[in-house]
Protein backbone atom coordinates (compact mmCIF):
# COMPACT_ATOMS: atom_id res chain seq x y z
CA UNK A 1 -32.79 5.41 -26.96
CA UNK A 2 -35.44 3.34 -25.80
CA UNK A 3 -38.67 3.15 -23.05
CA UNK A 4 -38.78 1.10 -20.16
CA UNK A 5 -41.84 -0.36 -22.01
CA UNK A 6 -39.65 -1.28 -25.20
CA UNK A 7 -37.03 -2.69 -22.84
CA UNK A 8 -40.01 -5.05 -20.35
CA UNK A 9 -40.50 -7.09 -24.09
CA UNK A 10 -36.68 -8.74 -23.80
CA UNK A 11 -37.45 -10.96 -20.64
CA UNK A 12 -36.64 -14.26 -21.51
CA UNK A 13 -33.77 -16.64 -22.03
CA UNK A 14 -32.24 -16.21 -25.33
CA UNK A 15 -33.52 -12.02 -25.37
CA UNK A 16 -33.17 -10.54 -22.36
CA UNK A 17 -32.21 -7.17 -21.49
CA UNK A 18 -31.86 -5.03 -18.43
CA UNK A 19 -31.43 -1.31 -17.29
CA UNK A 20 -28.83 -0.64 -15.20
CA UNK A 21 -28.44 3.62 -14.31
CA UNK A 22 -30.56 4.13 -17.82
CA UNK A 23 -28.29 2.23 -19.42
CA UNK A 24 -29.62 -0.94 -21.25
CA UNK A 25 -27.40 -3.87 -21.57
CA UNK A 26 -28.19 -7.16 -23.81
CA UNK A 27 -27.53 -9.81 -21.90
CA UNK A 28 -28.90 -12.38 -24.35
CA UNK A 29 -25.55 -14.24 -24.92
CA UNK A 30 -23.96 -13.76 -21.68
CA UNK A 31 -27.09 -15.57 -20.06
CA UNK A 32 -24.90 -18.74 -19.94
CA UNK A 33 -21.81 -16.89 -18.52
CA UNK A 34 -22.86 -15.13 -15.64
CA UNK A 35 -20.50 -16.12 -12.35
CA UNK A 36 -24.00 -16.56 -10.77
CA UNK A 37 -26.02 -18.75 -13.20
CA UNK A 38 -28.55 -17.94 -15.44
CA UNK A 39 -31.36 -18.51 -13.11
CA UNK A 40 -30.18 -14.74 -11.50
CA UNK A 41 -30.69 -12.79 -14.93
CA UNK A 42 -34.29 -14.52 -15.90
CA UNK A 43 -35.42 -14.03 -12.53
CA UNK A 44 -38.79 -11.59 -12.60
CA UNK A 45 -37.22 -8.48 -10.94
CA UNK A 46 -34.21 -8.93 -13.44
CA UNK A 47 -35.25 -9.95 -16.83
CA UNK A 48 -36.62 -6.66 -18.88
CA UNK A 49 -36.62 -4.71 -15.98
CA UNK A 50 -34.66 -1.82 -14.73
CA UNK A 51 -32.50 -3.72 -11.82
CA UNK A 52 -30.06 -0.74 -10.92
CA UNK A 53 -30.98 -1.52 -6.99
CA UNK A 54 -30.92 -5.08 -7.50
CA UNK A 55 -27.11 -4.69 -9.23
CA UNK A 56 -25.77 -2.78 -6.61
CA UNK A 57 -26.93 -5.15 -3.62
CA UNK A 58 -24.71 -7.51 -5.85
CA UNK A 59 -22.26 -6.12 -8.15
CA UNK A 60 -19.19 -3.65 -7.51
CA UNK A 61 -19.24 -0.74 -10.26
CA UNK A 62 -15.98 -1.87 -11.82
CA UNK A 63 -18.57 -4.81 -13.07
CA UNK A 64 -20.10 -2.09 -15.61
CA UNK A 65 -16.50 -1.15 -16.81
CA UNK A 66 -15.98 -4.21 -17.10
CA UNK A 67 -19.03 -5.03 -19.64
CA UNK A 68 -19.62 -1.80 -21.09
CA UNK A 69 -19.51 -3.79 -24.93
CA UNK A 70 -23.16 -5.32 -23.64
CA UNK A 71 -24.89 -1.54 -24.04
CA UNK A 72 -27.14 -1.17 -26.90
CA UNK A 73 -28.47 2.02 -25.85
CA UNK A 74 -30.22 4.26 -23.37
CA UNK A 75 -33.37 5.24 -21.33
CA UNK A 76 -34.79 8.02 -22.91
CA UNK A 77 -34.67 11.36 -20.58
CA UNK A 78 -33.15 9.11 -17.75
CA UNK A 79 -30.45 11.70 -15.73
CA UNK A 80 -28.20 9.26 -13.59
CA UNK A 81 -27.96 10.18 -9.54
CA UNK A 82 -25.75 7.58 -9.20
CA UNK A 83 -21.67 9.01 -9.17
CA UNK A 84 -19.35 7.46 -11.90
CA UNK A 85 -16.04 8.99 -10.49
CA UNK A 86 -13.36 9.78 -13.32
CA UNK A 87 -9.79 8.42 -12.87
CA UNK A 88 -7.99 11.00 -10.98
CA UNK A 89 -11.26 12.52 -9.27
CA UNK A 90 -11.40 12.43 -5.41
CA UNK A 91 -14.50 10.87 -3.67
CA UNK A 92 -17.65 13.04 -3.06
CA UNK A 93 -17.98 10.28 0.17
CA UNK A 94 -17.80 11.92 3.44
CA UNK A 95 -14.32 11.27 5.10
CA UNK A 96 -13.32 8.99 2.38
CA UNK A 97 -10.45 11.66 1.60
CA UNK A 98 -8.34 13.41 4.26
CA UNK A 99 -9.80 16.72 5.26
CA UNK A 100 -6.54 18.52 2.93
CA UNK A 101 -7.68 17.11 0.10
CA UNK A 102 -11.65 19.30 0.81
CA UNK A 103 -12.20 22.46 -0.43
CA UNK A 104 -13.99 23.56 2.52
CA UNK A 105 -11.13 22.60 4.88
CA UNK A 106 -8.02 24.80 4.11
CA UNK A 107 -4.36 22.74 6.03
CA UNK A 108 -1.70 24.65 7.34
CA UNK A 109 0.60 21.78 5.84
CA UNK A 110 -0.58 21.50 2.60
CA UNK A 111 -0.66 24.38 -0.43
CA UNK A 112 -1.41 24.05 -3.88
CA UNK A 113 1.75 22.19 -5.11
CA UNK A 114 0.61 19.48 -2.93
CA UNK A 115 -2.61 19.08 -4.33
CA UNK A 116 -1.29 19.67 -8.04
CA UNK A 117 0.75 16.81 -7.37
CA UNK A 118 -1.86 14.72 -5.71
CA UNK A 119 -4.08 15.25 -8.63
CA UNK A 120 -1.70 13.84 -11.16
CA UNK A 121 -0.79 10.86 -9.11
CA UNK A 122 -4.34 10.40 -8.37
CA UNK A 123 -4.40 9.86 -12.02
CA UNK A 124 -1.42 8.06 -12.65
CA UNK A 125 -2.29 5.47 -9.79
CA UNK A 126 -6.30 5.36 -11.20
CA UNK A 127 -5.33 4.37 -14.77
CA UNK A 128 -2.14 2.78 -14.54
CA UNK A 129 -1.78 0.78 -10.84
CA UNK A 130 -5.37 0.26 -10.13
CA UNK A 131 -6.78 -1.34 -13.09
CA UNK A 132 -4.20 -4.44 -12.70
CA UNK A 133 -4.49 -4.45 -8.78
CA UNK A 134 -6.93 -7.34 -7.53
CA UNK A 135 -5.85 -9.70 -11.26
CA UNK A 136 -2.17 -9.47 -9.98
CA UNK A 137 -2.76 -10.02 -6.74
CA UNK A 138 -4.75 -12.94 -7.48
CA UNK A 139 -2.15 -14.35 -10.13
CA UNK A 140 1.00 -13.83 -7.48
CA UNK A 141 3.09 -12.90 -10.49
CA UNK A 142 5.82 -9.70 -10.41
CA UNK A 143 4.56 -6.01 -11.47
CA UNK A 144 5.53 -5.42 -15.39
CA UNK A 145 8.76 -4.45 -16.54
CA UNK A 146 6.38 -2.57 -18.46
CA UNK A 147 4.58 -0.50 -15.35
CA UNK A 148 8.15 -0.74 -13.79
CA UNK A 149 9.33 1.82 -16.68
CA UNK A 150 6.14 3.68 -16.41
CA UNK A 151 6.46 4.69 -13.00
CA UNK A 152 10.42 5.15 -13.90
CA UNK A 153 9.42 7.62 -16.19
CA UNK A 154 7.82 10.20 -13.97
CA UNK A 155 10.56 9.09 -11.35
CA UNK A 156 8.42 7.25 -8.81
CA UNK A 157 11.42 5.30 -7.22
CA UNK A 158 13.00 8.49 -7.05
CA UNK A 159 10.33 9.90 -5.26
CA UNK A 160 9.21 7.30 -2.71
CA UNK A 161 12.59 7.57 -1.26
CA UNK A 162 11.88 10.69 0.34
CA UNK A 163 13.43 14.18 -0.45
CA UNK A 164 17.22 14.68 -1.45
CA UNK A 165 19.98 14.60 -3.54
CA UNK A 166 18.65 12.03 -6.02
CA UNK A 167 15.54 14.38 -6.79
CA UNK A 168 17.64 17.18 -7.63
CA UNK A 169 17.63 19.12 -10.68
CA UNK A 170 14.44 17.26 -12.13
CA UNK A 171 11.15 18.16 -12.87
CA UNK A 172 8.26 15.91 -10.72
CA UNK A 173 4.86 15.66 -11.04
CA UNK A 174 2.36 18.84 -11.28
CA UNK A 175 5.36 20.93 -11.76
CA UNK A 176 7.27 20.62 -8.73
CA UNK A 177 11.04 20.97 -9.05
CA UNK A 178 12.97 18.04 -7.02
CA UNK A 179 14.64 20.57 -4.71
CA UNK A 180 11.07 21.12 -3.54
CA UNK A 181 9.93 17.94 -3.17
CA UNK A 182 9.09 17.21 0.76
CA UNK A 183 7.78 14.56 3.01
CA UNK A 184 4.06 16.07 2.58
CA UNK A 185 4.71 15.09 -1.25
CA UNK A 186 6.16 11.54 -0.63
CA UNK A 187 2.82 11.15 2.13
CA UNK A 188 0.87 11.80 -0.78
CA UNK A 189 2.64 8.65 -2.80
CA UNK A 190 2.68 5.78 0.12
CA UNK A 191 -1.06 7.12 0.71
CA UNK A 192 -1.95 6.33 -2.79
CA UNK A 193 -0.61 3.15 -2.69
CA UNK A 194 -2.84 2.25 -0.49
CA UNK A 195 -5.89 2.77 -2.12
CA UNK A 196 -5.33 0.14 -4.15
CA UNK A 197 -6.60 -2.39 -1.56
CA UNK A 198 -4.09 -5.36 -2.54
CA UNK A 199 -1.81 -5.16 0.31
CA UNK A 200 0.62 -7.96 -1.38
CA UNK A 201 0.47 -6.35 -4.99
CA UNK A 202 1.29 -2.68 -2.66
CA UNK A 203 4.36 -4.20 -1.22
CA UNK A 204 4.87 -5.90 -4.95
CA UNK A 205 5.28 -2.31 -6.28
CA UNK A 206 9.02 -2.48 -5.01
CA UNK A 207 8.50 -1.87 -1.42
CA UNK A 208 11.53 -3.44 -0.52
CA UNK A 209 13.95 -0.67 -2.09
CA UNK A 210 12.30 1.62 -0.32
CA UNK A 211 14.09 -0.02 2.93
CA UNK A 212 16.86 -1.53 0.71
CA UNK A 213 18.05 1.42 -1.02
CA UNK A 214 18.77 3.81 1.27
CA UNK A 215 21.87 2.12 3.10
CA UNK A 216 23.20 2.27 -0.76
CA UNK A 217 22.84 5.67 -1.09
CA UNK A 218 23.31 6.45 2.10
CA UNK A 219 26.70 4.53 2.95
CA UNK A 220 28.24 2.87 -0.04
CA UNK A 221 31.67 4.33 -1.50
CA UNK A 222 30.41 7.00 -4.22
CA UNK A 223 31.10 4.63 -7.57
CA UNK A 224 29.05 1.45 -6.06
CA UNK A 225 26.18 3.91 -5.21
CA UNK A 226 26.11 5.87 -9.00
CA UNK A 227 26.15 2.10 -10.41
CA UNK A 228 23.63 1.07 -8.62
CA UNK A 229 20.75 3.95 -8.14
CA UNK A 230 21.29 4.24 -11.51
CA UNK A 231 20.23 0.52 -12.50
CA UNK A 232 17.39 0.56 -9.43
CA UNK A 233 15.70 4.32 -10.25
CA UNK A 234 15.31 3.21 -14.20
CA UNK A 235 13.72 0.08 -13.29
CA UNK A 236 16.36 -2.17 -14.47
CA UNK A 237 16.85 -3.95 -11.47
CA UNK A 238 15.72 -4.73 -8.23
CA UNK A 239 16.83 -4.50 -4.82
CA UNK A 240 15.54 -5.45 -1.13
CA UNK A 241 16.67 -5.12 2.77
CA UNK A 242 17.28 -8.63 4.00
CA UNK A 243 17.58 -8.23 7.97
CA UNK A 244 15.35 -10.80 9.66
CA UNK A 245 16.32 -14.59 10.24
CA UNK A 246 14.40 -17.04 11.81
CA UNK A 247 16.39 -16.38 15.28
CA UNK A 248 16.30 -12.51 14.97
CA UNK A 249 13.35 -10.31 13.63
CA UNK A 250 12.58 -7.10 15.96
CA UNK A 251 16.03 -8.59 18.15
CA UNK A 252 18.16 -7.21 15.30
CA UNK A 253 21.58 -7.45 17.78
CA UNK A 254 20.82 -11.24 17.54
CA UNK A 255 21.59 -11.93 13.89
CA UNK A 256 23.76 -15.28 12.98
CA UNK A 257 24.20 -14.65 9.29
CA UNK A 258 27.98 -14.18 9.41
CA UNK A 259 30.53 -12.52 7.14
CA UNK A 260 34.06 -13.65 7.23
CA UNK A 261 36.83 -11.52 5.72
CA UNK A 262 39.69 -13.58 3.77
CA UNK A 263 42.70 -12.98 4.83
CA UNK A 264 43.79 -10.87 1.94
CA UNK A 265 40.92 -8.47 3.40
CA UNK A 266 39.39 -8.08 -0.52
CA UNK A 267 36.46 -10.33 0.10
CA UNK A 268 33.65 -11.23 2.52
CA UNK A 269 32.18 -14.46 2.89
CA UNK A 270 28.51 -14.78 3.79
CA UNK A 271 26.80 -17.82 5.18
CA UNK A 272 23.66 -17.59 7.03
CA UNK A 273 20.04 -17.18 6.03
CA UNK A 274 17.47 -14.71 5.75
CA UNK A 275 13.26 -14.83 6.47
CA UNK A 276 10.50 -12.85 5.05
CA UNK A 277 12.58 -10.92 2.86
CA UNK A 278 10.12 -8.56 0.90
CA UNK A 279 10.53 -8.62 -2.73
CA UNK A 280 13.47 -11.37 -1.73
CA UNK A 281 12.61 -13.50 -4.92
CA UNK A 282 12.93 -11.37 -7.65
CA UNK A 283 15.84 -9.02 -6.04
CA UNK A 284 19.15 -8.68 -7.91
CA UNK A 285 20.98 -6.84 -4.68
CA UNK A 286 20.41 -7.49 -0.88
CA UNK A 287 21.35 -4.62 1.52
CA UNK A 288 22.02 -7.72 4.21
CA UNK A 289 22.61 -7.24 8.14
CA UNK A 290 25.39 -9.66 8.64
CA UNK A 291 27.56 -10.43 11.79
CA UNK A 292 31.46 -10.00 11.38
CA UNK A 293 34.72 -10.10 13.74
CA UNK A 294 33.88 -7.60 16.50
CA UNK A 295 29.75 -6.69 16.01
CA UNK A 296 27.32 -5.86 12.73
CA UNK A 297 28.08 -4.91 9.48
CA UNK A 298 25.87 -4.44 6.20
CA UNK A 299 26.61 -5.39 3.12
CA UNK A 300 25.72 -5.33 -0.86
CA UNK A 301 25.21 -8.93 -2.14
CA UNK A 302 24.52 -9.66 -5.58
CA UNK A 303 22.32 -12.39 -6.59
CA UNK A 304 25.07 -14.81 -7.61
CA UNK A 305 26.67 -17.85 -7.11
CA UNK A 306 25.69 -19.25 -3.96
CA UNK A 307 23.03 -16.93 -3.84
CA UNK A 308 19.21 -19.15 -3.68
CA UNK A 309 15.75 -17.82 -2.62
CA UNK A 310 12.46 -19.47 -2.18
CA UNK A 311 9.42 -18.22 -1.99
CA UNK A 312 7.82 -18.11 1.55
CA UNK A 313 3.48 -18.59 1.37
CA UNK A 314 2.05 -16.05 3.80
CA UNK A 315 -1.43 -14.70 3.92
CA UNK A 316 -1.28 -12.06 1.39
CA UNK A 317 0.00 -12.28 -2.07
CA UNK A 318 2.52 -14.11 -3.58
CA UNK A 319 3.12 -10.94 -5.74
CA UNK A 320 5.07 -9.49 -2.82
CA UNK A 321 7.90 -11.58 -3.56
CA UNK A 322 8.47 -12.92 0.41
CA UNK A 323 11.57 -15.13 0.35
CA UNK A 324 13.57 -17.39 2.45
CA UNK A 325 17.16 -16.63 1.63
CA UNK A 326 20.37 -18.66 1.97
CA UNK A 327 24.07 -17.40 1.37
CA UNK A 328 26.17 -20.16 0.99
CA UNK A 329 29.92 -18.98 1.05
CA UNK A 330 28.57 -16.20 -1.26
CA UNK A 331 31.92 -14.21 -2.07
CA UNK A 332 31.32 -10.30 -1.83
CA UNK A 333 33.97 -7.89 -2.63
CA UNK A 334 34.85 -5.76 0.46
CA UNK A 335 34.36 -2.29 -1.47
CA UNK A 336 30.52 -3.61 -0.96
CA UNK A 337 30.47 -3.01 2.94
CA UNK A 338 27.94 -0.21 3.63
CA UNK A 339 29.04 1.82 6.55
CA UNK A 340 32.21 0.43 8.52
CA UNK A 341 33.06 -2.86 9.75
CA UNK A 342 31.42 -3.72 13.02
CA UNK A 343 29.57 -0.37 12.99
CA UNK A 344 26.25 -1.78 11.04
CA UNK A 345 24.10 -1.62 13.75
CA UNK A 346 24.02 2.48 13.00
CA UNK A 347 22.98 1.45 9.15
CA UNK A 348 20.15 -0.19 10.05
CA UNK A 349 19.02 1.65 12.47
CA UNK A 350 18.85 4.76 10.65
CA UNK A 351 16.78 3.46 8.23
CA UNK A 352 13.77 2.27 10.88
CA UNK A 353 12.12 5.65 11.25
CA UNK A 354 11.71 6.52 7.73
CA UNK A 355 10.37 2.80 7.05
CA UNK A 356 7.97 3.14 10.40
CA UNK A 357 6.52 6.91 9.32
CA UNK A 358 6.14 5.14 6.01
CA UNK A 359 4.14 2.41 7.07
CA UNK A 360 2.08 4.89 8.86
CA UNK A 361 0.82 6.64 5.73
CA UNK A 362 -0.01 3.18 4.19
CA UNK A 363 -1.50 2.13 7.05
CA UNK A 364 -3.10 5.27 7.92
CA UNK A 365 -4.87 5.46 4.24
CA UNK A 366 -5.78 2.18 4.11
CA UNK A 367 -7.81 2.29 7.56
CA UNK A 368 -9.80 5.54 5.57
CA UNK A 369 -10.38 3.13 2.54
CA UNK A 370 -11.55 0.68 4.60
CA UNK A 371 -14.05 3.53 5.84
CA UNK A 372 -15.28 4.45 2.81
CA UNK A 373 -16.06 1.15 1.87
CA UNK A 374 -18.12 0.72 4.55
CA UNK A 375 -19.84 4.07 4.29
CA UNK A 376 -20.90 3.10 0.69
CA UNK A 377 -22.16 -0.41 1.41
CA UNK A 378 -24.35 0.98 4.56
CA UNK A 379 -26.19 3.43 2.06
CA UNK A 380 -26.35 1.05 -0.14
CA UNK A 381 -27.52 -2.14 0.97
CA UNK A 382 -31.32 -2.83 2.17
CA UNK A 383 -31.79 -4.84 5.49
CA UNK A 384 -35.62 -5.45 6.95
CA UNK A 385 -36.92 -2.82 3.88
CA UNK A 386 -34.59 -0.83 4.61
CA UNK A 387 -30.80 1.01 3.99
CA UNK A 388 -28.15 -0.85 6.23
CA UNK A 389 -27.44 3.50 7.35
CA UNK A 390 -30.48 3.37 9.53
CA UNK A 391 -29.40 1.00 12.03
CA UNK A 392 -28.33 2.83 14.61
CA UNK A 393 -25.77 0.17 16.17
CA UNK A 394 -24.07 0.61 12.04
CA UNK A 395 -23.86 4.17 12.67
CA UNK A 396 -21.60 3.77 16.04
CA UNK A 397 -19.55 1.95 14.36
CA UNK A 398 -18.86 4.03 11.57
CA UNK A 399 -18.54 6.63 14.12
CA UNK A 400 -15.34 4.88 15.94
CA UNK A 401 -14.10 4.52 12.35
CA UNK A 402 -14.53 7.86 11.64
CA UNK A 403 -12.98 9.33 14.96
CA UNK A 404 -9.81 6.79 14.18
CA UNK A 405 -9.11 7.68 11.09
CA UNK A 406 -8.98 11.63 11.68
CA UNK A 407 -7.32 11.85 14.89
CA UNK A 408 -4.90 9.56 13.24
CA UNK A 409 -4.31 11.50 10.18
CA UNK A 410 -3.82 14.83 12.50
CA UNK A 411 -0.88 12.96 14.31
CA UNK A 412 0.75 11.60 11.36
CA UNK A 413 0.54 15.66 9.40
CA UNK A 414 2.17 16.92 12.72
CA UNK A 415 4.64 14.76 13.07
CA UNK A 416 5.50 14.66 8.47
CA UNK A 417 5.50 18.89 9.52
CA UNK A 418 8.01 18.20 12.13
CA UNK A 419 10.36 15.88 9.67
CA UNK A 420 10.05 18.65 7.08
CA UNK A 421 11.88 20.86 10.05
CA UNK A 422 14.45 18.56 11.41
CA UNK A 423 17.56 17.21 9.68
CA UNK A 424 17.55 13.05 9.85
CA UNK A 425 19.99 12.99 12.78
CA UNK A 426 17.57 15.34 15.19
CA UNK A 427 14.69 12.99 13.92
CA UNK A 428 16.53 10.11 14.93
CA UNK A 429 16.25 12.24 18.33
CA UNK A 430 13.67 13.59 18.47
CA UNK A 431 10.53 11.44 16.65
CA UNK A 432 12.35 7.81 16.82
CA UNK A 433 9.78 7.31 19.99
CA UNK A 434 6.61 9.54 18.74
CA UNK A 435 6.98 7.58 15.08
CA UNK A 436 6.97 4.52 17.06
CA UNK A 437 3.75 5.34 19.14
CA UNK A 438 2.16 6.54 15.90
CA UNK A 439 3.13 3.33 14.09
CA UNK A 440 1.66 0.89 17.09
CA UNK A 441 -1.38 3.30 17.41
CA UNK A 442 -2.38 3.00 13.88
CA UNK A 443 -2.70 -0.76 13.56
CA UNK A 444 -4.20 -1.05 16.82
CA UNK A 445 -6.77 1.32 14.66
CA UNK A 446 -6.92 -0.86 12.37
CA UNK A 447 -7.52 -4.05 13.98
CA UNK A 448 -10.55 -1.77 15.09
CA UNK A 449 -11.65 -0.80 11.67
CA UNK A 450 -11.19 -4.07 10.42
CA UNK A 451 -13.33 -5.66 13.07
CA UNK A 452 -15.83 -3.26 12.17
CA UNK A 453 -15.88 -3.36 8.99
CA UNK A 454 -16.17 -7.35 8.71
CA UNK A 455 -19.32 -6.87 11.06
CA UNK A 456 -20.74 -4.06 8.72
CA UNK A 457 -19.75 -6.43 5.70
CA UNK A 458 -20.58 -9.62 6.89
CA UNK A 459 -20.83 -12.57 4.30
CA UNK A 460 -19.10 -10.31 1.95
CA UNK A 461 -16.12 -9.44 3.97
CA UNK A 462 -14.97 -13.32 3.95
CA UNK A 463 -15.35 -13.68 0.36
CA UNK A 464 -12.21 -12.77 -2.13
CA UNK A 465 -13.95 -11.59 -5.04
CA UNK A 466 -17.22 -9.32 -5.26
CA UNK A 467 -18.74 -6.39 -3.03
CA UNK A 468 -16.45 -7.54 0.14
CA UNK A 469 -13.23 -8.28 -1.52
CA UNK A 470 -11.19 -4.76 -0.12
CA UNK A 471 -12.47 -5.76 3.58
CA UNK A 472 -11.85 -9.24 2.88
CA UNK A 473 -8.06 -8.48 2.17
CA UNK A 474 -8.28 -5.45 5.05
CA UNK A 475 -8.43 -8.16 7.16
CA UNK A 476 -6.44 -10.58 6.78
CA UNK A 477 -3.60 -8.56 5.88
CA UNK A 478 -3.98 -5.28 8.32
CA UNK A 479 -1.38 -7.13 11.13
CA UNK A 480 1.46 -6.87 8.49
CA UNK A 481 1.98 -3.41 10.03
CA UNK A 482 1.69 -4.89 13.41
CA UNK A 483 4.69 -6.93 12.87
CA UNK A 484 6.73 -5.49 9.80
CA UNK A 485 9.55 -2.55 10.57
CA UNK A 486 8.92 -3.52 14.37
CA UNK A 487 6.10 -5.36 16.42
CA UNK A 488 3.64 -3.12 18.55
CA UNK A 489 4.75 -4.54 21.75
CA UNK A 490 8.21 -3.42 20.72
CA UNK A 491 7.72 0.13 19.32
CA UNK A 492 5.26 0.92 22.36
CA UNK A 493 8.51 0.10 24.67
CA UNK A 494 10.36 2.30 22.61
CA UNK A 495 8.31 5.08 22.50
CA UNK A 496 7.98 5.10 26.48
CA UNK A 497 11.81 4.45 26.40
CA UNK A 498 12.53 7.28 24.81
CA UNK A 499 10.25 10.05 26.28
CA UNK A 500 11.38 8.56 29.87
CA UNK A 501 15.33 9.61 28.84
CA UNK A 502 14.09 13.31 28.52
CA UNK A 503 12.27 13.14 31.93
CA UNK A 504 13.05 15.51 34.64
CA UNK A 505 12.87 14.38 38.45
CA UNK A 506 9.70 16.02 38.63
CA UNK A 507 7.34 14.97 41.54
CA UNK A 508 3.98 14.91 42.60
């Protein structure tokens, strides 16, 4: 242990020490390496001195991780106020966590199960997803094959798929037997994802056979679907939904990728292209909207012979794997047609509302990180002598944040409650339109948040790296909701659509 006193004597270049949270870092030989420049460490409030504000207006906490080998000791009697929150512990910051996840808030959705289960993926997501988050987003290269088999091995794939068949008879997370598994358990995983704040690396982590899988296993013959769920649920190999061309994205009746059966009737042949296929580059299958004789099919592809993809740049992450696909007279056996012939247009459509409810618990979450990013920063940044908090034009804003995030998290438990009641043809029904509303609603929240945020942020939020870097890629990569699994414009039609079909002739 040492005394501040002892600690004031190494404040120059070549010995110089600091106190950050009592504990005292030599920073003698990383003088020369700081991002910043030297000049920052030997500067009079820094050098010997206990800089824990100073850091903070700087540095993210992951920075002390990060150089915890620079400690040589402690201040004496010094009892920390500041949190150090454990992987797998939820945040003490007001709204930062849904109100479910609060002991003094009891849900009539959520029971214990649930939160055993959100505890160990809390865990799981803390010390296995989120340490490699922000360096693989950066890089643009694929997740592991190594994290690949770890989230294998406590059958994430299985689970992100949503309950069923392919959960059955094995033991998840916190205890909970497959059969029990419900939507309230797979919220809990696409929420998660979220917090990790790299919206290319989230859609990296095998997004696409979330959408790409279920035709499989929903409407392949039985042999073609045990082949392949087996090789995509041990993290063998990979699979995407390749739907959208450059003339067709939410006008799925007007795809011209074309399938042509040969005139023995044992093959398919595919020409056409594909555009902003997630997870397109690295796929070994494509569940692939195609036109044939007399409407829209969907088939398997293999990567293959006349199979090429290319990498598309967009404004997140090249980590996500968005590729530009071409079938040239790719041969595909026929026993690969999901569905019937002609009849596709069911296939995909049945998969929209799952993907859409999906994309609300990402986008949902990621609006409350966003929040609690900016709660922390206000308390912790000093403007005009004093905490960024005590602005009073800060606090409205917060306050809208606040208000968006809750009443959207309310809609999105009632409607999850109402999927855990209703088989998947009276969803199609019944919450095709309210899924849709929910889905537009939520990134028109946060286009909010993300405005505010910025504004609360300022320099920060426009810089990649540092203090702003989660707001930073908030907003630049918040629309993908507004356009993925259906534009706003387009879901907000169909959610009017289809509340006007059950109207009565009522009048005023």
């Amino acid at each position: 242990t040492f005394t501040l006193e002892e600690v004031a004597k190494h404040n120059k270049s070549g010995d110089l020490w600091v106190v950050v949270d009592g504990d005292v870092y030599d920073l003698s030989t990383f003088e020369d390496m700081h991002p910043g420049g030297g000049v920052v460490l030997r500067d009079l409030d820094v050098a010997g001195k206990d800089c824990t504000e100073v850091f903070y207006q700087l540095h993210r906490q992951s920075v002390l991780n990060k150089y915890k080998r620079l400690i040589v000791g402690h201040i004496g009697g010094h009892k920390s106020t500041i949190v150090h929150p454990a992987p797998g512990s939820l945040s003490k910051v007001p709204y930062a966590e849904p109100s479910w996840l609060t002991s003094s808030h009891p849900s009539p959705y959520f029971n214990d199960g649930h939160k055993k289960f959100h505890a160990e993926m809390r865990k799981f997501f803390d010390e296995e997803i989120i340490p490699t988050a922000a360096e693989v987003e950066e890089s643009g290269k694929r997740i592991t094959d190594e994290l690949m088999q770890k989230m294998a091995s406590i059958h994430m794939h299985r689970m992100r798929l949503g309950p069923g068949p392919h959960l059955h008879g094995l033991s998840l997370p916190g205890g909970i037997p497959g059969e029990a598994f419900d939507y309230f358990h797979e919220m809990i995983l696409h929420s998660e994802t979220a917090r990790t704040g790299t919206r290319g690396y989230a859609d990296g982590l095998v997004s696409g056979m979330l959408i790409g899988l279920p035709p499989v296993l929903n409407f392949a013959q039985p042999s073609l679907k045990a082949r392949l769920a087996d090789e995509i649920f041990t993290g063998k190999k990979f699979i995407c939904l390749a739907i959208s061309e450059a003339f067709a994205g939410s006008d799925v009746a007007g795809l011209r990728c074309t399938a042509t059966k040969t005139p023995d009737g044992k093959h398919f042949i595919v020409n056409g292209t594909k555009k902003w296929i997630t997870n397109g580059t690295f796929a070994d299958y494509f569940s692939t909207g195609v036109r044939t004789s007399a409407g829209l099919s969907m088939l398997l592809i293999p990567r293959g012979d006349g199979v090429e993809t290319r990498p598309i740049k967009t404004s997140y992450s090249p980590t996500a794997g968005t590729a530009y696909v071409v079938f040239d007279n790719v041969k595909v056996p026929a026993e690969n047609l999901l569905g019937q012939e002609n009849k596709g247009l069911q296939v995909i459509l049945s998969n929209f509302n799952h993907e859409r409810w999906m994309m609300c618990c990402g986008a949902i979450r990621g609006g409350r990180a966003a929040l609690e990013e900016c709660l922390k920063w206000a308390s912790q940044r000093k403007v005009f002598g004093k905490p960024l908090i005590e602005q009073a034009v800060i606090r409205n804003k917060l306050a809208q944040m606040i208000s968006l995030c809750e009443a959207h998290q309310a809609w999105l438990e009632q409607i999850t409650h109402q999927m855990t009641r209703m088989s998947y043809k009276e969803q199609a029904t019944h919450l095709a339109g309210p899924i849709g509303l929910l889905k537009a609603s939520a990134t028109r929240m946060n286009h909010k948040i993300a405005d505010h945020a910025v504004q609360i942020m300022g320099g920060r939020s426009l810089t990649k790296t540092g203090m702003g870097s989660f707001i930073e890629n908030f907003a630049r990569t918040h629309k993908y909701d507004a356009i993925l699994g259906g534009a706003e414009e387009v879901l907000m039609d169909l959610g009017v659509r289809q509340a006007m079909k059950m109207m009565p002739r009522a009048m005023m």
